[in-house]
C-alpha atoms as a PDB file:
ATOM      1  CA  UNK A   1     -41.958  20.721 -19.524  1.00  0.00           C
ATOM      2  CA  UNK A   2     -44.223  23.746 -19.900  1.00  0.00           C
ATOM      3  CA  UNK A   3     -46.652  25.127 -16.968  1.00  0.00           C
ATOM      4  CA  UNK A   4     -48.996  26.683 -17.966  1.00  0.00           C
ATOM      5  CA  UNK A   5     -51.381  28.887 -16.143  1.00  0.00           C
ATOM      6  CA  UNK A   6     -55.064  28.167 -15.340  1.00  0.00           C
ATOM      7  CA  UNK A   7     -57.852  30.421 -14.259  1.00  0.00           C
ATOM      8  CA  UNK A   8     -58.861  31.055 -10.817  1.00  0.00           C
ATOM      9  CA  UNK A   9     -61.801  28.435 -10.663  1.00  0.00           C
ATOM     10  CA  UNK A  10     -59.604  25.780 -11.426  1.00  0.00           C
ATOM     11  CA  UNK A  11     -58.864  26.265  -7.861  1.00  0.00           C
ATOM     12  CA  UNK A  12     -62.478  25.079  -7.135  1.00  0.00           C
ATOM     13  CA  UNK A  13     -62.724  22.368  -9.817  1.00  0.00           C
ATOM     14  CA  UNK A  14     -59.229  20.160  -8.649  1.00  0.00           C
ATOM     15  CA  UNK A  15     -61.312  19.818  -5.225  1.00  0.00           C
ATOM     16  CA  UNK A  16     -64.443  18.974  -7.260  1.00  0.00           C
ATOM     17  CA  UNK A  17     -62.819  16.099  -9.813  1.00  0.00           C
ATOM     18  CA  UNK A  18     -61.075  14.882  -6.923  1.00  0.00           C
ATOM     19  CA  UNK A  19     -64.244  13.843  -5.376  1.00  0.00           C
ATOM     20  CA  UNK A  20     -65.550  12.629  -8.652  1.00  0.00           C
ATOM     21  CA  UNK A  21     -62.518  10.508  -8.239  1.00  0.00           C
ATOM     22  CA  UNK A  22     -62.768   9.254  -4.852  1.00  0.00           C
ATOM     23  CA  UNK A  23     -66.765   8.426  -5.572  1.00  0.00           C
ATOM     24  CA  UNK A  24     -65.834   5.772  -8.362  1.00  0.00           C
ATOM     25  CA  UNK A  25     -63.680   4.241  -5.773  1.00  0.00           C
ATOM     26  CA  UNK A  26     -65.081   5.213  -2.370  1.00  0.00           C
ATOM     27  CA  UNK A  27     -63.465   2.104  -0.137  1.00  0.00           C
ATOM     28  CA  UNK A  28     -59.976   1.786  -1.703  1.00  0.00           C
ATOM     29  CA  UNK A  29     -59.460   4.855  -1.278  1.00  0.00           C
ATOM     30  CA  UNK A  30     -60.397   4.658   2.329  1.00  0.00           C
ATOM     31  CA  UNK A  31     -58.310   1.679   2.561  1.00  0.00           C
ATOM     32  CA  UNK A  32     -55.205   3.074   1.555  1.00  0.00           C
ATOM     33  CA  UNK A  33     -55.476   6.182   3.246  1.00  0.00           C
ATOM     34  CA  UNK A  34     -56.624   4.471   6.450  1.00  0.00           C
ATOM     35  CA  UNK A  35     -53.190   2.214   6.411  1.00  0.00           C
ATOM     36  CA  UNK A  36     -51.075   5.511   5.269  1.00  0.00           C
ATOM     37  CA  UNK A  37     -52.741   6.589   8.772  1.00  0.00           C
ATOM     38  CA  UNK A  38     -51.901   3.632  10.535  1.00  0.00           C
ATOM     39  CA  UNK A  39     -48.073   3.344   9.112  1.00  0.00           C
ATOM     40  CA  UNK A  40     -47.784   7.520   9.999  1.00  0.00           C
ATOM     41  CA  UNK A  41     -49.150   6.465  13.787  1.00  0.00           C
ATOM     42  CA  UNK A  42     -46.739   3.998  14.211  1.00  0.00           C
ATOM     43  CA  UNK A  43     -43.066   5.836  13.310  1.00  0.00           C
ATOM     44  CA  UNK A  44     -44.621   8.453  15.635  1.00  0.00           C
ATOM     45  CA  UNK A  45     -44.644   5.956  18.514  1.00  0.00           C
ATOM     46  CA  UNK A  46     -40.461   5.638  17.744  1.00  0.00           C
ATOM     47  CA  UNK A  47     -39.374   8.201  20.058  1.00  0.00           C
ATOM     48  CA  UNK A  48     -37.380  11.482  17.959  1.00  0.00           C
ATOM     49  CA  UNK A  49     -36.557   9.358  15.040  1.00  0.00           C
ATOM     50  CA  UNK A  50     -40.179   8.235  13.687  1.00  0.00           C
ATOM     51  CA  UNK A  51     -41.578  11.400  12.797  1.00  0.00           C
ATOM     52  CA  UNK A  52     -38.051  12.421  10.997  1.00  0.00           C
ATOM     53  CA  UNK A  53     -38.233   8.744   9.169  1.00  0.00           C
ATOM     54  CA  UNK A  54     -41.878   9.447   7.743  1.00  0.00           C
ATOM     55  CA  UNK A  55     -41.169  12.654   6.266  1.00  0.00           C
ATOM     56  CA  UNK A  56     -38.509  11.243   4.867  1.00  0.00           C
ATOM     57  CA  UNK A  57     -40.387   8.761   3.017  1.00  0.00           C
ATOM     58  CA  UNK A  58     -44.203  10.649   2.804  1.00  0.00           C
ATOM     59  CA  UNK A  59     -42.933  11.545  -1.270  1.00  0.00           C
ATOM     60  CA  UNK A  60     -42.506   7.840  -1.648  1.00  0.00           C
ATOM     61  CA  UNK A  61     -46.107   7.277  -0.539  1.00  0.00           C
ATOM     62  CA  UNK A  62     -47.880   9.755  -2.393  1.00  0.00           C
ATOM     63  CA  UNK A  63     -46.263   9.233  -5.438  1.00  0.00           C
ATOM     64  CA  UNK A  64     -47.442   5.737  -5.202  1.00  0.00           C
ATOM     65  CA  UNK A  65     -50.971   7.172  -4.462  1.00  0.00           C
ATOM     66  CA  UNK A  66     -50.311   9.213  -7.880  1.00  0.00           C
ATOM     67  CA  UNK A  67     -49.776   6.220  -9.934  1.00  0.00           C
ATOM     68  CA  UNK A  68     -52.706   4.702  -8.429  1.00  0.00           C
ATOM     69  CA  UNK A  69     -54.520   7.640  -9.822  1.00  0.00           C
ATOM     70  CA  UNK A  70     -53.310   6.930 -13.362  1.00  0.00           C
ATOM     71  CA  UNK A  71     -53.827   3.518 -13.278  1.00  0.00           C
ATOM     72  CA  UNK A  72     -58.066   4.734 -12.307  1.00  0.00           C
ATOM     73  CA  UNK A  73     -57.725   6.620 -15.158  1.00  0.00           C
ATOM     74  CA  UNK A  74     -56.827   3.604 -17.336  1.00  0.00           C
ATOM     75  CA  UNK A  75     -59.105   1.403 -15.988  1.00  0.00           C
ATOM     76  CA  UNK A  76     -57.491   0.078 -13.186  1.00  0.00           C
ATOM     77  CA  UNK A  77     -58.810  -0.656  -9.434  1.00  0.00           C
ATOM     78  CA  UNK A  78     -56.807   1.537  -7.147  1.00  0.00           C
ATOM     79  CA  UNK A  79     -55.385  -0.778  -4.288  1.00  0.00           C
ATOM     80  CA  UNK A  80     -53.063  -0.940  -1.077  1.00  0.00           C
ATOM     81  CA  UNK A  81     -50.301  -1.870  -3.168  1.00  0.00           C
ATOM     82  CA  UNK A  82     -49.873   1.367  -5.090  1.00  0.00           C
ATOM     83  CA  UNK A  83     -48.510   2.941  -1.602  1.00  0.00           C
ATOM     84  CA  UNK A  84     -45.703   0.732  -2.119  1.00  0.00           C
ATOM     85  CA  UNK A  85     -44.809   0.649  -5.576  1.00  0.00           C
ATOM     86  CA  UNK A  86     -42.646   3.830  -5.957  1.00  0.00           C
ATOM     87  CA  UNK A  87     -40.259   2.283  -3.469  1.00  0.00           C
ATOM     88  CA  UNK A  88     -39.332  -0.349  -6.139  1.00  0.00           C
ATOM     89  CA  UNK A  89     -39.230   2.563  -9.110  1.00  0.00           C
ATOM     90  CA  UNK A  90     -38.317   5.755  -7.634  1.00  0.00           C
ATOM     91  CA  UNK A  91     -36.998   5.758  -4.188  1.00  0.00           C
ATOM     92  CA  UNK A  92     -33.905   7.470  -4.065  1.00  0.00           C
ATOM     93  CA  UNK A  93     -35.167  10.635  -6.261  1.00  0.00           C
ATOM     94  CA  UNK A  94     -38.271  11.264  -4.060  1.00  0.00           C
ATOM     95  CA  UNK A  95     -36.301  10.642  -0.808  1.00  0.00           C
ATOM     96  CA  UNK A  96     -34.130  12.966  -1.940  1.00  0.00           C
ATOM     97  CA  UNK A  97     -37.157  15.212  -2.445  1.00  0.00           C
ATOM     98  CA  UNK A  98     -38.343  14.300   1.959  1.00  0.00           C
ATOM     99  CA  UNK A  99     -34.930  14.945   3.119  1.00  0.00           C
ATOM    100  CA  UNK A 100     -34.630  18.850   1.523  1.00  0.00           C
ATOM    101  CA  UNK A 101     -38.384  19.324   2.942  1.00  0.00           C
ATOM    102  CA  UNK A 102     -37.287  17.711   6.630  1.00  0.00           C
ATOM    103  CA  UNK A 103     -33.488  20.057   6.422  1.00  0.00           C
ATOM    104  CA  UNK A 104     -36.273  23.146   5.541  1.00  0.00           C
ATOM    105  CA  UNK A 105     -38.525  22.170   8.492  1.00  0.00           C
ATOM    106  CA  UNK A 106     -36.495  22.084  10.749  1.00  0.00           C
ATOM    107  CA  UNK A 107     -34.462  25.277   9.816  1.00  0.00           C
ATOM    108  CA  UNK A 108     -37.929  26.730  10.085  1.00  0.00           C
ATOM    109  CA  UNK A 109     -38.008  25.433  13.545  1.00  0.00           C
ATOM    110  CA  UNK A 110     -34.691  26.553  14.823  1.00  0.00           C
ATOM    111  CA  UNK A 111     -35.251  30.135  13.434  1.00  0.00           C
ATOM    112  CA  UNK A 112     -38.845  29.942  15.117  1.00  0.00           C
ATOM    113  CA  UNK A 113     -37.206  28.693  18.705  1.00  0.00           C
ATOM    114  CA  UNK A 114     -34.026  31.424  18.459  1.00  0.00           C
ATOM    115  CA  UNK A 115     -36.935  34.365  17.914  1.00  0.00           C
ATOM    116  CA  UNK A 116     -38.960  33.413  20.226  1.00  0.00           C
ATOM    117  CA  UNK A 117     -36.250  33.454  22.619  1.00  0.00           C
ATOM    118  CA  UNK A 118     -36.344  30.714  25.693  1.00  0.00           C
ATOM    119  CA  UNK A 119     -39.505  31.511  27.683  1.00  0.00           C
ATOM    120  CA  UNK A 120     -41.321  31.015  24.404  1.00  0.00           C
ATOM    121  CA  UNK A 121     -39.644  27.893  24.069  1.00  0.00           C
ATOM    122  CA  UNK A 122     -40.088  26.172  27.680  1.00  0.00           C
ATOM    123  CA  UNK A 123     -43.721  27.450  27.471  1.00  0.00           C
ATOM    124  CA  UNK A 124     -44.145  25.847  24.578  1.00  0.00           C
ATOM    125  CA  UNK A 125     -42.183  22.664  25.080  1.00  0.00           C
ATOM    126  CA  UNK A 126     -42.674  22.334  29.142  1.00  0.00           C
ATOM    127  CA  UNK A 127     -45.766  24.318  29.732  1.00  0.00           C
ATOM    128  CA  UNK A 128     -44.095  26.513  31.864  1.00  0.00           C
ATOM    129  CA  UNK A 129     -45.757  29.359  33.595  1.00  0.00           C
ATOM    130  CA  UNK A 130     -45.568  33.058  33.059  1.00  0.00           C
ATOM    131  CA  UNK A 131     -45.883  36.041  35.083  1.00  0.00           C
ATOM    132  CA  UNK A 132     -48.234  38.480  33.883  1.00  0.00           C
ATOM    133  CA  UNK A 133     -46.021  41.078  33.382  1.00  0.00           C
ATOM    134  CA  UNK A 134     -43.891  38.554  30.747  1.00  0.00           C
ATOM    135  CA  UNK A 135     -47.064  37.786  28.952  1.00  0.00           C
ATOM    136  CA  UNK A 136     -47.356  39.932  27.049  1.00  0.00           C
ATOM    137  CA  UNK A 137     -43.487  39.805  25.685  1.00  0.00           C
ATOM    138  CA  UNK A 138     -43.967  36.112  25.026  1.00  0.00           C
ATOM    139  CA  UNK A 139     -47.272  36.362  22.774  1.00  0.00           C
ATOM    140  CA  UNK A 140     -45.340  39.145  20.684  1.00  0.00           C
ATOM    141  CA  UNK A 141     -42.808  36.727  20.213  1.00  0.00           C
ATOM    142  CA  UNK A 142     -44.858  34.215  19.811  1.00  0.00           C
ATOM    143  CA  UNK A 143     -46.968  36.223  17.129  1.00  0.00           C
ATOM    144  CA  UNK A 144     -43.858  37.164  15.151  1.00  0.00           C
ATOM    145  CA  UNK A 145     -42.435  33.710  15.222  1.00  0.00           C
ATOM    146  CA  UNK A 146     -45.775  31.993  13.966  1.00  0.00           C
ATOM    147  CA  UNK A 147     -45.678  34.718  11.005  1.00  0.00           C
ATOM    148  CA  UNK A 148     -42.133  34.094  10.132  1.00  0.00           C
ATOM    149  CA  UNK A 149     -42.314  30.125  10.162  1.00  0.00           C
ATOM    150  CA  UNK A 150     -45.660  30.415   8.311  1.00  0.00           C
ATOM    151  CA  UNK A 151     -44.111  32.697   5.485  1.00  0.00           C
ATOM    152  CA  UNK A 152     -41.403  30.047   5.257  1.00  0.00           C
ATOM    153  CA  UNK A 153     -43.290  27.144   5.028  1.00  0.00           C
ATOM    154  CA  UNK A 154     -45.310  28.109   1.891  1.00  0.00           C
ATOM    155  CA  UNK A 155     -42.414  28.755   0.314  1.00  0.00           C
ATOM    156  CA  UNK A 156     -41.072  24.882   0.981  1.00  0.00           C
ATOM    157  CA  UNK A 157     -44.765  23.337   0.751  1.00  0.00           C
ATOM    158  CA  UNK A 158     -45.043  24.643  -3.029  1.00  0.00           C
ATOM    159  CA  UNK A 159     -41.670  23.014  -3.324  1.00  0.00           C
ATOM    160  CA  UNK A 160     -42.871  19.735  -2.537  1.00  0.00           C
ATOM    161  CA  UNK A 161     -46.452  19.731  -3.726  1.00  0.00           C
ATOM    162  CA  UNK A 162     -45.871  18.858  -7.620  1.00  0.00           C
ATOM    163  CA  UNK A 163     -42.397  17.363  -6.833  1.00  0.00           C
ATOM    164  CA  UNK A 164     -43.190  13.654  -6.339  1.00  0.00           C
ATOM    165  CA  UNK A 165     -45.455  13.604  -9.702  1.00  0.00           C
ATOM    166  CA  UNK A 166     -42.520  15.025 -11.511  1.00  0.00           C
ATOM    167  CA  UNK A 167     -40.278  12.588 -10.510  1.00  0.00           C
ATOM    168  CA  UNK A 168     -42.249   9.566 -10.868  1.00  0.00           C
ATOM    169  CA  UNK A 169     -44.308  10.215 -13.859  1.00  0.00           C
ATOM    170  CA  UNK A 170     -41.642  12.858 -15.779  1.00  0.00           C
ATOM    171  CA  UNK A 171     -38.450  11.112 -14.503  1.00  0.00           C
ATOM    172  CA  UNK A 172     -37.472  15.044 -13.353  1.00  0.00           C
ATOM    173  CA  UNK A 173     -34.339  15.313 -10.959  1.00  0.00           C
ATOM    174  CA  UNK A 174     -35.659  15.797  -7.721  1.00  0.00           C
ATOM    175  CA  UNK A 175     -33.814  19.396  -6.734  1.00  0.00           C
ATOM    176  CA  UNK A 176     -35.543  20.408 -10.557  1.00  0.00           C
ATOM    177  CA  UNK A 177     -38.334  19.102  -9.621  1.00  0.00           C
ATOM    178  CA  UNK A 178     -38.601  21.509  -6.740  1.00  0.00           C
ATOM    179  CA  UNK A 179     -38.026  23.938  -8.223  1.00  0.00           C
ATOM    180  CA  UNK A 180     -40.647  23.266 -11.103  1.00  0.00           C
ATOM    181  CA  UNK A 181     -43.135  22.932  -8.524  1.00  0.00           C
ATOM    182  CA  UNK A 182     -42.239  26.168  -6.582  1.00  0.00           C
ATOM    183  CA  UNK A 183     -42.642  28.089 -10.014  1.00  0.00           C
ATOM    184  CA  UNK A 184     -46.170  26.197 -11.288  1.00  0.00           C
ATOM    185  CA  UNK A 185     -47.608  26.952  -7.839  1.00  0.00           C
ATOM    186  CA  UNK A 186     -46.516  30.641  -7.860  1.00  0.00           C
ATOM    187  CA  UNK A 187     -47.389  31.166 -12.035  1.00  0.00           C
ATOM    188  CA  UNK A 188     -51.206  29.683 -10.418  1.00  0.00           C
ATOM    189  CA  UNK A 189     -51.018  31.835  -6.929  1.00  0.00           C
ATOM    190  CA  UNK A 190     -55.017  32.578  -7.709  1.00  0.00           C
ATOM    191  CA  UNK A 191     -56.037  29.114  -7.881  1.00  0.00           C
ATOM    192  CA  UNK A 192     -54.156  27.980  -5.175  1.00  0.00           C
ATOM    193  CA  UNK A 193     -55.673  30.502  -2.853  1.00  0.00           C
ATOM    194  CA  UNK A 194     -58.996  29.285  -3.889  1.00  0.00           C
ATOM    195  CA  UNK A 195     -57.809  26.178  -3.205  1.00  0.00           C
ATOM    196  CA  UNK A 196     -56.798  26.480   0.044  1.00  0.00           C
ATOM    197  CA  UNK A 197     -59.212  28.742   1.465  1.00  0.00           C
ATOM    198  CA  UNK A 198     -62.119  26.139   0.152  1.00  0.00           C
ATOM    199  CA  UNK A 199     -60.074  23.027   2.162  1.00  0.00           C
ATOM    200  CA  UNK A 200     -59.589  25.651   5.302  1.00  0.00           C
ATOM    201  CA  UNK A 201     -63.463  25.296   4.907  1.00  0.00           C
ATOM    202  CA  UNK A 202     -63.810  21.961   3.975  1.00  0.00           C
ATOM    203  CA  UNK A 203     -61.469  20.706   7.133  1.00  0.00           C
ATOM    204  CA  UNK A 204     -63.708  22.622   9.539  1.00  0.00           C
ATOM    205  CA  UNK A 205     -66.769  21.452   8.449  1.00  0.00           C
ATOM    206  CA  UNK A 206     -64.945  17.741   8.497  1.00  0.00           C
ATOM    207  CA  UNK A 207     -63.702  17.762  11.845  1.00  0.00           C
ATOM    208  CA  UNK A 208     -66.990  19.113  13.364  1.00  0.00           C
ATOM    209  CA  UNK A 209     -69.389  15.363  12.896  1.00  0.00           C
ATOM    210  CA  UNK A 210     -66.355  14.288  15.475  1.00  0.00           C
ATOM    211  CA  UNK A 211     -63.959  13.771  12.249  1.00  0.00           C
ATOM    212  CA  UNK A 212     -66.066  11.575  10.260  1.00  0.00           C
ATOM    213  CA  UNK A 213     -65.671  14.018   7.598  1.00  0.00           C
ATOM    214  CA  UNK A 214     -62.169  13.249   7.205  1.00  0.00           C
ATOM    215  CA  UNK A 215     -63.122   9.892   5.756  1.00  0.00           C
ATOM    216  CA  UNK A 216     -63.650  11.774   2.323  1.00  0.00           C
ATOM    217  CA  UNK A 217     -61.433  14.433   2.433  1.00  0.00           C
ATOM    218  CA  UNK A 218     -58.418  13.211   2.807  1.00  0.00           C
ATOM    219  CA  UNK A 219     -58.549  11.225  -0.367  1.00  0.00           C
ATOM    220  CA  UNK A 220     -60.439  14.123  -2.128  1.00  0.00           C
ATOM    221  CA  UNK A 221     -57.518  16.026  -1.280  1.00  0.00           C
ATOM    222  CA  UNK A 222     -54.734  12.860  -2.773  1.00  0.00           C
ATOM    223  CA  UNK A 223     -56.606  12.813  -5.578  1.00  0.00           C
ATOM    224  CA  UNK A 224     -56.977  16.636  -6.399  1.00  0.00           C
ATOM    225  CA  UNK A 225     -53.070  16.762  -6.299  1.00  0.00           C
ATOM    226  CA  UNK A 226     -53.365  14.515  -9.347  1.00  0.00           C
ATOM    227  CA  UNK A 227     -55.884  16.872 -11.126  1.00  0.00           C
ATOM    228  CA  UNK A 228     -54.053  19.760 -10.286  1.00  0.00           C
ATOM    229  CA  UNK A 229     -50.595  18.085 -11.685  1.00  0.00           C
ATOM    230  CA  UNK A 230     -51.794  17.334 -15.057  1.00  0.00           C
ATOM    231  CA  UNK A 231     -54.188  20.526 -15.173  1.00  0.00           C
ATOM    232  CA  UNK A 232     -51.043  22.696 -15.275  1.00  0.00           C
ATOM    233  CA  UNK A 233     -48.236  20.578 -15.943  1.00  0.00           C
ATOM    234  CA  UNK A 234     -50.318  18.534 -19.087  1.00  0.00           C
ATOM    235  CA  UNK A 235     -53.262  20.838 -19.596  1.00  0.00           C
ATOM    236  CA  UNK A 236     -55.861  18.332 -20.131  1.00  0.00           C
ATOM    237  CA  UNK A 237     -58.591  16.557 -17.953  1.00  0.00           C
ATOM    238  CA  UNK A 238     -58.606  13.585 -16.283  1.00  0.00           C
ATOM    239  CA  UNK A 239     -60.309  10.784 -18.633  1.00  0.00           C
ATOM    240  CA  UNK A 240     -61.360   7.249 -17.592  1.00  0.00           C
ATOM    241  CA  UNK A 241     -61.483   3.985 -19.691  1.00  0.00           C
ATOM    242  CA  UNK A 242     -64.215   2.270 -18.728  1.00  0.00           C
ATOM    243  CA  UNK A 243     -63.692  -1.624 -19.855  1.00  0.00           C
ATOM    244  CA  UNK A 244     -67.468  -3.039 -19.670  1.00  0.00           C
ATOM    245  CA  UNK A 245     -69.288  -0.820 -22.081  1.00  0.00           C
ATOM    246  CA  UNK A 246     -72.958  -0.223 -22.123  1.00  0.00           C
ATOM    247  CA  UNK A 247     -73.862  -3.420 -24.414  1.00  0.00           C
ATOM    248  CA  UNK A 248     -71.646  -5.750 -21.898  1.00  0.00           C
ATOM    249  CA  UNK A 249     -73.915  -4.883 -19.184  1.00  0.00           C
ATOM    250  CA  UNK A 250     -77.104  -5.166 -20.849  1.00  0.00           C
ATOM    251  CA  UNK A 251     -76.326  -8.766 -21.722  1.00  0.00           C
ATOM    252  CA  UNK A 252     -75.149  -9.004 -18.601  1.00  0.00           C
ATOM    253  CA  UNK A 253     -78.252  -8.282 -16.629  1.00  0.00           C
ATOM    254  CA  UNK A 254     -80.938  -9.242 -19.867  1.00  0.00           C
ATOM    255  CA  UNK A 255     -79.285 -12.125 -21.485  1.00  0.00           C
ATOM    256  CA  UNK A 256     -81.010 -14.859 -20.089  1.00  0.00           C
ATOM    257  CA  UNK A 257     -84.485 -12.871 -20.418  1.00  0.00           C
ATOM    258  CA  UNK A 258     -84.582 -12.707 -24.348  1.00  0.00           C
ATOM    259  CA  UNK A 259     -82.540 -14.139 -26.606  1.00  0.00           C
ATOM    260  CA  UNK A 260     -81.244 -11.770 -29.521  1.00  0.00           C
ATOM    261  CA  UNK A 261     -78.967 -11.749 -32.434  1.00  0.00           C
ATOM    262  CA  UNK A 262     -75.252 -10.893 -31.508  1.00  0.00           C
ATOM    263  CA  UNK A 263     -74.180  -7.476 -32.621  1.00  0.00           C
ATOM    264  CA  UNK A 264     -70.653  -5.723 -32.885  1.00  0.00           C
ATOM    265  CA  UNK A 265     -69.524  -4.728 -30.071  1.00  0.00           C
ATOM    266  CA  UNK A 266     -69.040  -0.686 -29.410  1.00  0.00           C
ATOM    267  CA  UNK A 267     -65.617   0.356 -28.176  1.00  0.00           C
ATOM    268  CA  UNK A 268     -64.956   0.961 -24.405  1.00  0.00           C
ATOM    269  CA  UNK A 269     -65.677   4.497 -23.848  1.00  0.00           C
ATOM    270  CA  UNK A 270     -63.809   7.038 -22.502  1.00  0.00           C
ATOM    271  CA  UNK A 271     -65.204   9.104 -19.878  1.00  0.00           C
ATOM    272  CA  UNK A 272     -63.772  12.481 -19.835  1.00  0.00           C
ATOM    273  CA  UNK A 273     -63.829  14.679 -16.754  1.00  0.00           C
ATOM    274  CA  UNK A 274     -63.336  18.632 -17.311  1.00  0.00           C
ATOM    275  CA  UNK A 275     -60.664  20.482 -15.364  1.00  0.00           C
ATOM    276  CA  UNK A 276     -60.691  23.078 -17.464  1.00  0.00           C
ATOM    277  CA  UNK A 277     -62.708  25.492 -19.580  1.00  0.00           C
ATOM    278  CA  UNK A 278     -63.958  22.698 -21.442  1.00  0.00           C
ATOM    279  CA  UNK A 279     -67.672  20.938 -20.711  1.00  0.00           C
ATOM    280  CA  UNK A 280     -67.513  17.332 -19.350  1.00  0.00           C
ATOM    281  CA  UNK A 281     -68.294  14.916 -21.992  1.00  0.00           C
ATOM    282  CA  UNK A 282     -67.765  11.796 -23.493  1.00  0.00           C
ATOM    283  CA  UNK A 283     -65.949  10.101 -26.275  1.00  0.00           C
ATOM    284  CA  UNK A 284     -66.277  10.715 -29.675  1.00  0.00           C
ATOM    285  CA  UNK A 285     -68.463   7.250 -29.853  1.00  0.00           C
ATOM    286  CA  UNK A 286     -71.184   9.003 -27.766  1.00  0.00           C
ATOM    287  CA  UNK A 287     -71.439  11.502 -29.919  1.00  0.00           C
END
């Protein structure tokens, strides 16, 4: 499967179709991402073992979300089943795919704790005081240790970000599909950047209406994944069938009003939304 490499607005445009996608849809996609919230709050409340269990099985979930995507593309209404579904299809691969990102977490966190040394960690982890002549030794350590996990954890997040697409749409291997995903994030660094510095944004201007925000990011953000994935990974736009064309709903609302001849039908039209260099248009019936 070839990547290929997209310009730097792309970065830009994944957020912007992503809305587009979440505005067709507005409360199923709150709906699912609501219960995704509500099954994430309660493996938390299982003491240790909760938190390790859901990032074992978050790949399972948004690849579900993923083919819910598709099936918007195709005309289909997105729903709280499609969090499920890759558990019946795909399970083992994209469990696989939690388990190497929860073994590279929590490297990341030993290496983080062994740096920092123990006051770091009990200050951390106990709140335990400091004098002030240790301060200062513990927020260098603390400084370096943030750095170090941080430049690990990109390396693992571009890992996983594509990963769960591959495997459930591509039927990729899941240690492949790392890897794929680690190289189409790096080939589009640029975009990416863009990408994240406009969410860093995005998040902070979220949060600040006391999270209300949130409510449309978060599946702006699912669904960008999905225009990202097939912006580099198929190099084409995401296109919607829409199955009640323009004469269905005239008769539908005029019918009654005045009676006319019946005339063929038009084809449903395909609505085409640009993630690329290309305008957004319609199908070749519009034109």
């Amino acid at each position: 499967m070839e990547i290929h490499q997209v310009h730097a607005k792309q970065g830009l445009q994944w957020i912007l179709s992503g809305f587009y996608m979440f505005r067709r849809a507005p409360l199923a996609w709150v709906f699912v991402c609501f219960t995704l919230m509500l099954i994430a709050i309660s493996m938390s409340l299982i003491p240790l073992l909760g938190k390790f269990i859901f990032t074992l099985v978050s790949p399972v979930f948004l690849a579900g979300i993923m083919l819910g995507c598709k099936d918007m593309e195709q005309g289909k209404s997105l729903d709280m089943t499609h969090l499920f579904v890759a558990f019946r299809t795909n399970a083992v691969p994209l469990i696989t795919i939690g388990g190497i990102y929860l073994i590279g977490q929590i490297l990341i966190i030993g290496l983080v704790m062994l740096i920092g040394g123990s006051q770091m960690t009990d200050m951390m982890l106990y709140g335990k005081r400091v004098d002030e002549s240790e301060l200062m030794g513990v927020m260098s350590s603390f400084l370096t240790s943030f750095l170090i996990a941080l430049t690990l954890s990109i390396p693992l997040m571009m890992a996983s970000w594509f990963s769960p697409l591959l495997v459930v749409f591509d039927n990729v291997p899941p240690v492949i599909a790392m890897q794929k995903s680690f190289f189409a994030c790096l080939r589009n660094f640029i975009p990416f950047q863009l990408y994240g510095v406009t969410l860093i944004v995005l998040t902070i201007i979220s949060v600040m209406p006391y999270g209300a925000g949130l409510v449309i990011l978060i599946p702006t953000i699912f669904a960008s994944i999905y225009v990202s994935y097939k912006d580099i990974f198929l190099n084409e736009p995401i296109r919607f069938k829409n199955n009640q064309s323009e004469a269905d709903l005239q008769k539908a609302n005029w019918g009654d009003a005045d009676k006319q001849p019946e005339q063929p039908e038009p084809e449903a039209k395909q609505e085409t939304v640009t993630t690329g260099n290309k305008p957004q248009d319609k199908d070749q019936n519009d034109r």
